[in-house]
Protein backbone atom coordinates (compact mmCIF):
# COMPACT_ATOMS: atom_id res chain seq x y z
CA UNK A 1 0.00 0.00 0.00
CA UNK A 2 2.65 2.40 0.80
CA UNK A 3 4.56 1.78 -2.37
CA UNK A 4 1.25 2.27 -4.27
CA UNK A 5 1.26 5.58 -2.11
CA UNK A 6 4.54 6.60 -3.01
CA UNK A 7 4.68 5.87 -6.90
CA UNK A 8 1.25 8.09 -7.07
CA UNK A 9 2.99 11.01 -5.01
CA UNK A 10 5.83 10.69 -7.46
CA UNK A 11 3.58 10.77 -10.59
CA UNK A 12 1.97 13.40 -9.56
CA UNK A 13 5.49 15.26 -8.75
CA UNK A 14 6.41 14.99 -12.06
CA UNK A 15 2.83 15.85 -13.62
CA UNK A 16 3.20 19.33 -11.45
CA UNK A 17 6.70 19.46 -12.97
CA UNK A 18 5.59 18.86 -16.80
CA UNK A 19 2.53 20.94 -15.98
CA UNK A 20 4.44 23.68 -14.81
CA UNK A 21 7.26 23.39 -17.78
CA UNK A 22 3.93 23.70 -19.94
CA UNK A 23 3.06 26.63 -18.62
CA UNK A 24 6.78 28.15 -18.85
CA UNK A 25 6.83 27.27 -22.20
CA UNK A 26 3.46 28.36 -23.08
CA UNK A 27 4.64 31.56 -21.16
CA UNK A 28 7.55 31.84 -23.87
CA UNK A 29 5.45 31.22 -26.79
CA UNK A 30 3.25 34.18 -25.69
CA UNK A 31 6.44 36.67 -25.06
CA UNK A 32 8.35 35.32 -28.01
CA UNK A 33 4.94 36.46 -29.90
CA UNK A 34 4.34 39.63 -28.30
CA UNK A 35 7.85 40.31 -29.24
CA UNK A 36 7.92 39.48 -33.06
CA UNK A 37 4.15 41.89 -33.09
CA UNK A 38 6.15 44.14 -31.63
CA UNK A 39 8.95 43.89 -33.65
CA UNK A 40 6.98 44.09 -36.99
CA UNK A 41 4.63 46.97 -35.86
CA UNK A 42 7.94 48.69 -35.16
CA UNK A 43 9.80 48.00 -37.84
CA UNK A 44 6.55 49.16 -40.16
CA UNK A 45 6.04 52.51 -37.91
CA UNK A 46 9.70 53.26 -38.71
CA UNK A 47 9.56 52.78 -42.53
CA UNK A 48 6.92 54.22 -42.87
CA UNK A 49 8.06 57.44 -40.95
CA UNK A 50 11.13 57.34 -42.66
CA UNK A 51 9.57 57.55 -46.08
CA UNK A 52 7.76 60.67 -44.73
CA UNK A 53 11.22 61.96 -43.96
CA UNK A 54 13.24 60.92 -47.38
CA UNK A 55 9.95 62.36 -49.39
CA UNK A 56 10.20 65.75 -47.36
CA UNK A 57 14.22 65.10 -47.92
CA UNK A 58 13.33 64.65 -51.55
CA UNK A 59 11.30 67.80 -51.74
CA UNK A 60 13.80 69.90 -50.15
CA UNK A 61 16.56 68.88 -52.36
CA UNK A 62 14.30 69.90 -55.21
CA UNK A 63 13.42 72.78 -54.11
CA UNK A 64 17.47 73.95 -53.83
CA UNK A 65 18.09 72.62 -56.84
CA UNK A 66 15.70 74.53 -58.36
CA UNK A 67 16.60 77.69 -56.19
CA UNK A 68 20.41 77.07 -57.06
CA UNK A 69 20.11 76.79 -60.86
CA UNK A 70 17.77 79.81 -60.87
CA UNK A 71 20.26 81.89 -59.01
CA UNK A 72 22.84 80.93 -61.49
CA UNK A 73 21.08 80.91 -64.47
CA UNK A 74 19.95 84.51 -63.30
CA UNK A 75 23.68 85.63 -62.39
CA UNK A 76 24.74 84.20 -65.75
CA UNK A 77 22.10 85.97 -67.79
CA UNK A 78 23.12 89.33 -65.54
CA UNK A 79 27.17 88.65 -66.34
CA UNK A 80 26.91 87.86 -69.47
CA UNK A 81 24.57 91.00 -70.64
CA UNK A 82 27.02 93.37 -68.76
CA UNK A 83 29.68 91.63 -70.84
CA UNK A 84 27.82 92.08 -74.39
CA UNK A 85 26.88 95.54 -73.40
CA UNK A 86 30.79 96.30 -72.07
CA UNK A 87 31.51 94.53 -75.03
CA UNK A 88 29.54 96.75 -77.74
CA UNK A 89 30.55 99.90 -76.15
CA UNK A 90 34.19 98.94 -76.60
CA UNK A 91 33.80 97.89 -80.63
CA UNK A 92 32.28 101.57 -80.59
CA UNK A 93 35.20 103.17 -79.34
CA UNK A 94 37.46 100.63 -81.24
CA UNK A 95 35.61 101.78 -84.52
CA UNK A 96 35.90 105.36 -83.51
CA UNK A 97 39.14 105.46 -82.83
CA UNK A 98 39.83 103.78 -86.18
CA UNK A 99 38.03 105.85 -87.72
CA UNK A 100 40.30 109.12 -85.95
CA UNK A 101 43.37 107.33 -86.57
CA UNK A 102 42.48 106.85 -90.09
CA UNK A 103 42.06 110.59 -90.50
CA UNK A 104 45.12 111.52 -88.69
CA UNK A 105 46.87 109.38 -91.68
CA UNK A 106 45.50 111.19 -94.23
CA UNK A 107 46.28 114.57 -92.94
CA UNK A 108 49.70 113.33 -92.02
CA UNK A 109 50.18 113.52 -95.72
CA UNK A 110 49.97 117.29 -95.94
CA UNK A 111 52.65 118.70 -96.60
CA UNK A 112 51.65 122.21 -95.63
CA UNK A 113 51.97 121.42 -91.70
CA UNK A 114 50.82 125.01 -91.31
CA UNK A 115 47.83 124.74 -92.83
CA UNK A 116 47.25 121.35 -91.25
CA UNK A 117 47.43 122.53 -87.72
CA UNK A 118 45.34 125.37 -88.42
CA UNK A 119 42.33 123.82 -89.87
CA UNK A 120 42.50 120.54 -87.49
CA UNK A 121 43.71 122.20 -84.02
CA UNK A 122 42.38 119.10 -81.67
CA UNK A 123 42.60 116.32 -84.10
CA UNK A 124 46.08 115.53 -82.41
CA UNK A 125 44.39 115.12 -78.80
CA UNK A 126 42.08 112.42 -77.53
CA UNK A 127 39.53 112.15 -75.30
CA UNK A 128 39.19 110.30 -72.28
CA UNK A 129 37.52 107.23 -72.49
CA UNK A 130 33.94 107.25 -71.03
CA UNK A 131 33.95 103.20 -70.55
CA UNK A 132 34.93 102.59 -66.72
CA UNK A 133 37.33 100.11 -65.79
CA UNK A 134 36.28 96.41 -65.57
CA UNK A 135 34.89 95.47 -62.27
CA UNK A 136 37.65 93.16 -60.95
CA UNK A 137 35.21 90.32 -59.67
CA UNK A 138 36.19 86.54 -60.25
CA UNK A 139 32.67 85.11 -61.65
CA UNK A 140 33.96 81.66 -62.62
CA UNK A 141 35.09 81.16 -58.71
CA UNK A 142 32.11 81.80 -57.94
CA UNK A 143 30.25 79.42 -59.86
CA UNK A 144 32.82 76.95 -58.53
CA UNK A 145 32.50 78.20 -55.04
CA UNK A 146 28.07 77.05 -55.44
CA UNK A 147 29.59 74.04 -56.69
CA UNK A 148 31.61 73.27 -53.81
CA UNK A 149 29.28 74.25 -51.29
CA UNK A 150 26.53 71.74 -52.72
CA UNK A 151 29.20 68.98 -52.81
CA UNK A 152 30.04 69.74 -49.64
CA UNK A 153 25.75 69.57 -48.45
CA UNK A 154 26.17 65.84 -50.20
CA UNK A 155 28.93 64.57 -48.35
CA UNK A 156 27.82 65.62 -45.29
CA UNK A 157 24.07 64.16 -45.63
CA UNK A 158 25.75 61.32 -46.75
CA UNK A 159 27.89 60.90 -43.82
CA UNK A 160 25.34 61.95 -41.18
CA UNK A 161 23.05 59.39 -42.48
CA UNK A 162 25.90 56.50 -43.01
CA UNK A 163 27.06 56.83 -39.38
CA UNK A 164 23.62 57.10 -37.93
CA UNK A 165 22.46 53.85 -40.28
CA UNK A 166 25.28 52.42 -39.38
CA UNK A 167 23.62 50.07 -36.72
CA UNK A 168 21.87 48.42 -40.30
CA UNK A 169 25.17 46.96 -41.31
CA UNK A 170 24.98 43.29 -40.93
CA UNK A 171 26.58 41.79 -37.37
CA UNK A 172 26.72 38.25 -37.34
CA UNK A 173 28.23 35.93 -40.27
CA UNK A 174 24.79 34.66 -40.41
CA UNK A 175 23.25 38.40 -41.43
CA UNK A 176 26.35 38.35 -43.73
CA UNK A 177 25.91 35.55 -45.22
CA UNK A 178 21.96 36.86 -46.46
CA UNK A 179 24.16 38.73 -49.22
CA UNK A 180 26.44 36.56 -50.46
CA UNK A 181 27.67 36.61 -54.02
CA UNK A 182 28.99 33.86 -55.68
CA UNK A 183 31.92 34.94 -57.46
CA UNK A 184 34.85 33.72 -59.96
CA UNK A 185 37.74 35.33 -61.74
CA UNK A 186 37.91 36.46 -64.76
CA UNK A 187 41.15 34.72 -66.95
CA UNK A 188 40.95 37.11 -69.09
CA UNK A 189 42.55 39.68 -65.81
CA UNK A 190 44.77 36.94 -64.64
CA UNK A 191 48.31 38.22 -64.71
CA UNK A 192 50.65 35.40 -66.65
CA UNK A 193 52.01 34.22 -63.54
CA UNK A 194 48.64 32.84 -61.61
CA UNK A 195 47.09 29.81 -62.80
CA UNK A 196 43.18 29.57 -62.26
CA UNK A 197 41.39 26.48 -61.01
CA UNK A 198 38.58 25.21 -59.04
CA UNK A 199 35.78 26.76 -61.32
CA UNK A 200 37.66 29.76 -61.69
CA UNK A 201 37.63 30.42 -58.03
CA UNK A 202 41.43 29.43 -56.98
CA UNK A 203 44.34 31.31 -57.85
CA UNK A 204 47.94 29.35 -57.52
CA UNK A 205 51.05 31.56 -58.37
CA UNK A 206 53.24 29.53 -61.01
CA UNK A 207 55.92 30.79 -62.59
CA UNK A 208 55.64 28.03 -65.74
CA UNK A 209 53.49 31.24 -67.24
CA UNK A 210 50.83 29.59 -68.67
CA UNK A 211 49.63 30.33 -72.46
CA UNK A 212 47.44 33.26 -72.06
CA UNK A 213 46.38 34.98 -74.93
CA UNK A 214 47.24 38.66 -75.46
CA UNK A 215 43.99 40.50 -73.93
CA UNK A 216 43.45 44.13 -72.90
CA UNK A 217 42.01 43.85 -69.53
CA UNK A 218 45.31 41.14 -68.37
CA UNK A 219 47.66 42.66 -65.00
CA UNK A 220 50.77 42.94 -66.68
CA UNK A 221 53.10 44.63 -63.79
CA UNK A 222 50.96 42.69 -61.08
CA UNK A 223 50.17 39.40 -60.01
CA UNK A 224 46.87 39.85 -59.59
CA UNK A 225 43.24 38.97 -61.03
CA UNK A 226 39.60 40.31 -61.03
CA UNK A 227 35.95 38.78 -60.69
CA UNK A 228 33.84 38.72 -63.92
CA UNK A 229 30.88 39.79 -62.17
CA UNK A 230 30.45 43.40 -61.41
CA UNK A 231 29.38 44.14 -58.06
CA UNK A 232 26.49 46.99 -56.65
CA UNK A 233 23.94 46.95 -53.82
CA UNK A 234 25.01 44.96 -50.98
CA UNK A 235 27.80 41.63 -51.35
CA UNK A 236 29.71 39.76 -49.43
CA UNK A 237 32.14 37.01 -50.14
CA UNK A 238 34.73 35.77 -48.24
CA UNK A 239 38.72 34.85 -49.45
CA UNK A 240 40.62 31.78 -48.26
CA UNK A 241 44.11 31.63 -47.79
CA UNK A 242 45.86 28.02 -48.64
CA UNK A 243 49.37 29.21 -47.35
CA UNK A 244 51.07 31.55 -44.90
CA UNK A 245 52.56 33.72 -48.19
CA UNK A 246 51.16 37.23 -48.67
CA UNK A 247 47.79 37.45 -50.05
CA UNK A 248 46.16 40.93 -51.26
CA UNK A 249 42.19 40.64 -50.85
CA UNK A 250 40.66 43.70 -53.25
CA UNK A 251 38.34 45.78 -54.95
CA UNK A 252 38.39 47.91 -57.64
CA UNK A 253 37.27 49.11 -60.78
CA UNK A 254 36.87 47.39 -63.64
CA UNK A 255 39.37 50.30 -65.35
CA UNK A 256 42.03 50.17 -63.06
CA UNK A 257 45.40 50.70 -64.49
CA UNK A 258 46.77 47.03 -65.34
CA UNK A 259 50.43 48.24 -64.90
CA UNK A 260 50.77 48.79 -60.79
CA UNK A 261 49.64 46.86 -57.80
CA UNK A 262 45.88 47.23 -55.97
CA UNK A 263 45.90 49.99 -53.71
CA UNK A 264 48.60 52.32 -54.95
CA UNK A 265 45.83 54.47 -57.24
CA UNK A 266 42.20 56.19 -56.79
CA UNK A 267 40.49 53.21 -58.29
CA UNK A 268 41.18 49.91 -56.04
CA UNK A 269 40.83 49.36 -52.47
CA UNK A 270 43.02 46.66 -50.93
CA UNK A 271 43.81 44.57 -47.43
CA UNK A 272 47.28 43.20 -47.46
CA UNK A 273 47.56 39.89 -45.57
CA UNK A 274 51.50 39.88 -44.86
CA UNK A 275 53.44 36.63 -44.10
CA UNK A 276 54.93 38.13 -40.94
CA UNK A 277 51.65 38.85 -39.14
CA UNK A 278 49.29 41.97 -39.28
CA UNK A 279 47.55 43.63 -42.55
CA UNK A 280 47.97 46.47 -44.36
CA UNK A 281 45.45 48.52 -46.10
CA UNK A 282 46.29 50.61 -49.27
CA UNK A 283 43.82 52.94 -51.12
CA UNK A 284 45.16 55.75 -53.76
CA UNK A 285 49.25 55.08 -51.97
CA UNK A 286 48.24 55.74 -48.36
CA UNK A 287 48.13 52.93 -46.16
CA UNK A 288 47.32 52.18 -42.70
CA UNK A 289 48.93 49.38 -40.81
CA UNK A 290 46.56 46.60 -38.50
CA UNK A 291 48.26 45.26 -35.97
CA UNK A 292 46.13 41.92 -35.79
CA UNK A 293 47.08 38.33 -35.81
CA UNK A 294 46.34 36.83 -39.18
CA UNK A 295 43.70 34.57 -40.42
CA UNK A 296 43.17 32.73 -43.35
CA UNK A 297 39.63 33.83 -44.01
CA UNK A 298 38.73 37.45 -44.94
CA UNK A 299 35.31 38.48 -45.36
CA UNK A 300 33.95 41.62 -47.62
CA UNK A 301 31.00 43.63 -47.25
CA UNK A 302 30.16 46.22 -49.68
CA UNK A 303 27.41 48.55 -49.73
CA UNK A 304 27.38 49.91 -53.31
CA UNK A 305 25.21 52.51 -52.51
CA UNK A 306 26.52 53.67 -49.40
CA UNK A 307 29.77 53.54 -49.91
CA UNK A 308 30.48 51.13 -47.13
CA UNK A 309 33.48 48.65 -47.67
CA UNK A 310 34.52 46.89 -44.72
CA UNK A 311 36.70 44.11 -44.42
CA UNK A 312 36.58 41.02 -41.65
CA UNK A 313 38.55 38.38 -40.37
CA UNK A 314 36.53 35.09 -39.86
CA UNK A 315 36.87 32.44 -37.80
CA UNK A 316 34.31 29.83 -37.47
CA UNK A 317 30.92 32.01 -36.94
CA UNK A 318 33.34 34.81 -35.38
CA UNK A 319 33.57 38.30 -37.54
CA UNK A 320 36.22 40.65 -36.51
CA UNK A 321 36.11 44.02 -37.88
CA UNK A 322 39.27 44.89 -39.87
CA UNK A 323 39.04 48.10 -41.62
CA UNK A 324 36.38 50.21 -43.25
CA UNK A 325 35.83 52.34 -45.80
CA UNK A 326 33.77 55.03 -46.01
CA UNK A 327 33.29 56.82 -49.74
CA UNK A 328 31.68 56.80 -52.95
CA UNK A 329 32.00 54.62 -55.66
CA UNK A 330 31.04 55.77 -58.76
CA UNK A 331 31.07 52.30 -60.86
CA UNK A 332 30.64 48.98 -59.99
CA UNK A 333 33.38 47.31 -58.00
CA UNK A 334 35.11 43.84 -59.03
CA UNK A 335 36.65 41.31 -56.28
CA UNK A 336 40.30 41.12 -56.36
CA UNK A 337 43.27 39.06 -55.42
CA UNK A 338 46.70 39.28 -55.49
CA UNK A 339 49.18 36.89 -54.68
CA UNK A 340 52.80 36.83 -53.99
CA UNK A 341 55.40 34.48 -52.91
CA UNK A 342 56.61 30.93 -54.01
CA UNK A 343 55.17 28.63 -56.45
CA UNK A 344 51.83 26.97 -55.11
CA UNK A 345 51.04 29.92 -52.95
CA UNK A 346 47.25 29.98 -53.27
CA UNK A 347 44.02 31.95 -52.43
CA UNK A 348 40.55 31.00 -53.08
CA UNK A 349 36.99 32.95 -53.44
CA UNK A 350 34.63 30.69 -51.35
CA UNK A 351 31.65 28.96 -52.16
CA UNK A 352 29.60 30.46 -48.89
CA UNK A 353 26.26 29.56 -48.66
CA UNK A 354 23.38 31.77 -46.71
């Protein structure tokens, strides 16, 4: 009887025990759902107010530009009559003055210098000119000075709002991974001294130089390579290193200069991953030195439209913030790499998946 007791008082423990896991868990379920309604009916109050406040944005711009090219068309219509009239007063002079000096010729020719003097007593004495002296105002700086001042309004809205959207860049691998871009080189780039494998994802230095066909677009003074696929919006891809050698992880331009290295002009952006430990990033000859260990995978984020390029290290699901970039690109970027070192040094564009 006392057993019978005791296995009931146990089986009801653990009912009260699942019972009261049920209601924890049904407890979750409820916050968990209150959260995600609260999450969407935030997320859609703040799109939708920030569409109010691009569209007023939008408006306001407008309305400057249209203020702005009024005020120059107006101060270009103003300059440029006060030119023509300047202008027609002095071909009146000019043509007057002709006109004196041709008859001062022709009675230079008398020889009776007497009679000359007599009959033409102020033909030898001119007047003062009644066209004033030309304002001394530099019109052209300012026209360049409006132009300044409204690239000057751009970069700083597009600052303010980059650093205050900031927070929307992704922070996990997972978020990173949402905009992922599968990419390969193109051989057509490859400088003579890379072979390309793997689906045109793997680059090997080899100094065999394999038969490449002449071609425009090759790095000839480089050993280096770009992506076929032009890249906008918002990519990320991530670079492995198969050896300790020094790898160069890139972007640039489609018409960057095939004669010099990434980094070292206005049109490629570059993180050098050096043998010795650390990386070094090189846009337009300046660099800046990152005193971080090494790893072998380096992730890229670009925000075309932003101008955001940042670049990671990654280590399992870990993202370490390298370097970033903040600019404005003005075509569409291509992944680069450039390797250096022995023979069988070798990088490689992953396949990531989201």
């Amino acid at each position: 009887m006392s057993q019978q007791r005791n296995r009931a008082d146990d089986l009801s423990r653990s009912r009260q025990n699942i019972q009261q896991r049920i209601q924890d868990r049904e407890k979750d379920v409820k916050e968990l759902q209150q959260e995600v309604e609260m999450t969407n009916r935030s997320a859609d109050e703040a799109v939708e107010h920030s569409e109010k406040i691009f569209t007023q944005l939008i408006r306001l711009v407008e309305t400057r530009r249209s203020d702005v090219k009024q005020r120059i068309r107006s101060q270009q219509e103003l300059d440029v009559s006060l030119a023509k009239e300047r202008q027609e007063k002095l071909n009146q002079e000019i043509t007057e003055l002709k006109k004196k000096d041709a008859e001062l010729e022709k009675l230079s020719l008398t020889e009776d210098h007497t009679q000359f003097l007599h009959s033409n007593p102020s033909r030898s004495t001119l007047t003062e000119s009644t066209i004033s002296p030309r304002p001394n105002i530099d019109r052209l700086q300012a026209f360049k000075d409006v132009t300044a001042a409204v690239t000057a309004a751009r970069d700083q809205m597009q600052l303010i709002l980059t650093e205050k959207l900031r927070f929307l860049e992704p922070r996990s691998r997972t978020e990173f991974l949402q905009y992922s871009r599968q990419i390969t080189v193109d051989p057509n780039t490859a400088n003579t001294y890379l072979v390309l494998s793997g689906e045109n994802r793997k680059v090997t230095c080899n100094d065999k130089n394999p038969p490449y066909p002449d071609h425009p677009d090759r790095f000839t003074g480089a050993q280096q390579v770009l992506s076929k696929e032009g890249l906008t919006g918002r990519c990320y891809w991530e670079v492995e290193k198969k050896k300790s050698e020094n790898v160069e992880v890139a972007v640039a331009y489609k018409s960057v200069d095939r004669s010099g290295p990434f980094g070292y002009n206005k049109k490629s952006w570059s993180l050098f991953c050096g043998s010795n430990g650390g990386y070094l990033f090189c846009h337009d000859s300046r660099s800046t030195y990152i005193s971080v260990p090494v790893s072998s995978r380096i992730g890229v984020y670009l925000d075309h439209s932003a101008g955001i390029l940042s670049f990671y290290s990654v280590s399992s699901d870990t993202m370490r913030l390298l370097h970033r970039v903040q600019t404005t690109f003005t075509e569409p970027l291509h992944a680069g790499l450039g390797l250096y070192g022995p023979n069988g040094n070798s990088a490689e564009v992953c396949k990531v998946q989201q």
